[in-house]
PDB file of N, CA and C in Angstrom:
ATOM      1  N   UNK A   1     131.909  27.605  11.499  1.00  0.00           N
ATOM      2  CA  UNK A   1     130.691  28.372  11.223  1.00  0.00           C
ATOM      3  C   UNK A   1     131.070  29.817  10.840  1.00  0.00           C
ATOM      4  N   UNK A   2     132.100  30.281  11.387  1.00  0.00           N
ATOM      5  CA  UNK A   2     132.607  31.459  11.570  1.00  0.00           C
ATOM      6  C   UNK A   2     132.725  31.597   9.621  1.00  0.00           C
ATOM      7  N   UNK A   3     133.601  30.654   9.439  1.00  0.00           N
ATOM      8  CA  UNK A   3     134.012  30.960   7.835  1.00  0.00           C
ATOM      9  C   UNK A   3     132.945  30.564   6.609  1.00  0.00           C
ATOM     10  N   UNK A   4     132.071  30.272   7.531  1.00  0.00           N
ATOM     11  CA  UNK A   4     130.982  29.808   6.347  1.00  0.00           C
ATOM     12  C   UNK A   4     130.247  31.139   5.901  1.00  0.00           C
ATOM     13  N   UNK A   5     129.697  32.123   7.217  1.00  0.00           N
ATOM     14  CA  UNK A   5     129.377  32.888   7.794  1.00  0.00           C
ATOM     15  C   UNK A   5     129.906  34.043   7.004  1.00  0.00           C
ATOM     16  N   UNK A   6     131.106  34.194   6.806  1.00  0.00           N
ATOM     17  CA  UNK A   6     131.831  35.317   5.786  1.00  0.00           C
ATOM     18  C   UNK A   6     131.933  34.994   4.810  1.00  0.00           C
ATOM     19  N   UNK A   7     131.588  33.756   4.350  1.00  0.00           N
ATOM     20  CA  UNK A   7     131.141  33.376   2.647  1.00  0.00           C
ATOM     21  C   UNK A   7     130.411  34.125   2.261  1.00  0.00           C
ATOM     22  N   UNK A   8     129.390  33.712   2.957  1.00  0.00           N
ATOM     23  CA  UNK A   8     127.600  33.729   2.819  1.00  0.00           C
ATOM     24  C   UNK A   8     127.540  35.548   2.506  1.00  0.00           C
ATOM     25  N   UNK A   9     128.197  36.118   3.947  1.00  0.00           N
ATOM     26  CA  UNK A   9     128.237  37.338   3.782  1.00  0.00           C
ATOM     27  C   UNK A   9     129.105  37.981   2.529  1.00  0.00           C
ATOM     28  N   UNK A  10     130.137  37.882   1.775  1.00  0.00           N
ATOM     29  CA  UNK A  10     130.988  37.827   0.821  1.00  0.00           C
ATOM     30  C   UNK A  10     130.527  37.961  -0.637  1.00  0.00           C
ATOM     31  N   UNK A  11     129.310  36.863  -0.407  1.00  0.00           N
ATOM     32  CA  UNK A  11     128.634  36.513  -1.790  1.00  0.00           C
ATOM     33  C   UNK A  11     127.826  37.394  -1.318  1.00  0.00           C
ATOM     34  N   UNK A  12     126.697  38.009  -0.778  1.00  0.00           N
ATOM     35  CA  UNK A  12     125.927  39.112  -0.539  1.00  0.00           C
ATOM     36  C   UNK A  12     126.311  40.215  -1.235  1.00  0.00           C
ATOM     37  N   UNK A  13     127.850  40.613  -0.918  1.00  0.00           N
ATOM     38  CA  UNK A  13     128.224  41.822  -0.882  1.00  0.00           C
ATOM     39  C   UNK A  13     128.424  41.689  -2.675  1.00  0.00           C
ATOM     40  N   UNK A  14     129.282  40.306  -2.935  1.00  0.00           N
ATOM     41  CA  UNK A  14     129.227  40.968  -4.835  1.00  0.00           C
ATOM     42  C   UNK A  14     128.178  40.860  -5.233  1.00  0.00           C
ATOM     43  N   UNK A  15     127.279  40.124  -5.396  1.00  0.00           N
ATOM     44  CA  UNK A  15     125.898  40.133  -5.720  1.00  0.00           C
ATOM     45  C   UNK A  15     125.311  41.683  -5.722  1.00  0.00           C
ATOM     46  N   UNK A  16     125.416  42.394  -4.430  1.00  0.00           N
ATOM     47  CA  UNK A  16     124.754  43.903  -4.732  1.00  0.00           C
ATOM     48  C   UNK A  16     125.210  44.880  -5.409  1.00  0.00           C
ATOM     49  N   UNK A  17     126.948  44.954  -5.777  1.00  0.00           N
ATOM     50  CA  UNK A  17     127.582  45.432  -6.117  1.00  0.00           C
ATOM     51  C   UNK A  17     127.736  44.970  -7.469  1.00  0.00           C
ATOM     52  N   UNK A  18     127.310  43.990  -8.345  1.00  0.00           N
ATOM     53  CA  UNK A  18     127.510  43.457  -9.368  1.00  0.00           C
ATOM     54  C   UNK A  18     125.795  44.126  -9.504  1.00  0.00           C
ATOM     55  N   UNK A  19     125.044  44.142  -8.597  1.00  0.00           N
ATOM     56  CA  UNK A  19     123.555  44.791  -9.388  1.00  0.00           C
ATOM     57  C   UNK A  19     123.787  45.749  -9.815  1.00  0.00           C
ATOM     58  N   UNK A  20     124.792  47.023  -8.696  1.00  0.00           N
ATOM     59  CA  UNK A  20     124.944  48.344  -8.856  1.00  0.00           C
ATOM     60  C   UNK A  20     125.566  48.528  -9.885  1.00  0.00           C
ATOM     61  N   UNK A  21     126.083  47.565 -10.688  1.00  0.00           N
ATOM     62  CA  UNK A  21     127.444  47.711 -11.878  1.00  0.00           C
ATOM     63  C   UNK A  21     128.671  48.399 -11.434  1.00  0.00           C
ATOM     64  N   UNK A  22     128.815  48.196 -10.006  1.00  0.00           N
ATOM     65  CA  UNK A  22     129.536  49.332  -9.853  1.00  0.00           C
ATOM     66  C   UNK A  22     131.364  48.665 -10.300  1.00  0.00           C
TER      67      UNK A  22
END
């Protein structure tokens, strides 16, 4: 669960950062 868990969170993080264009 643990590693699913830091996927999930992982894909969050480029997703917002791919909004920001950064």
């Amino acid at each position: 669960m643990g590693v699913w868990f830091e996927f999930h969170w992982a894909r969050h993080f480029v997703t917002l950062a791919r909004s920001k264009d950064f």
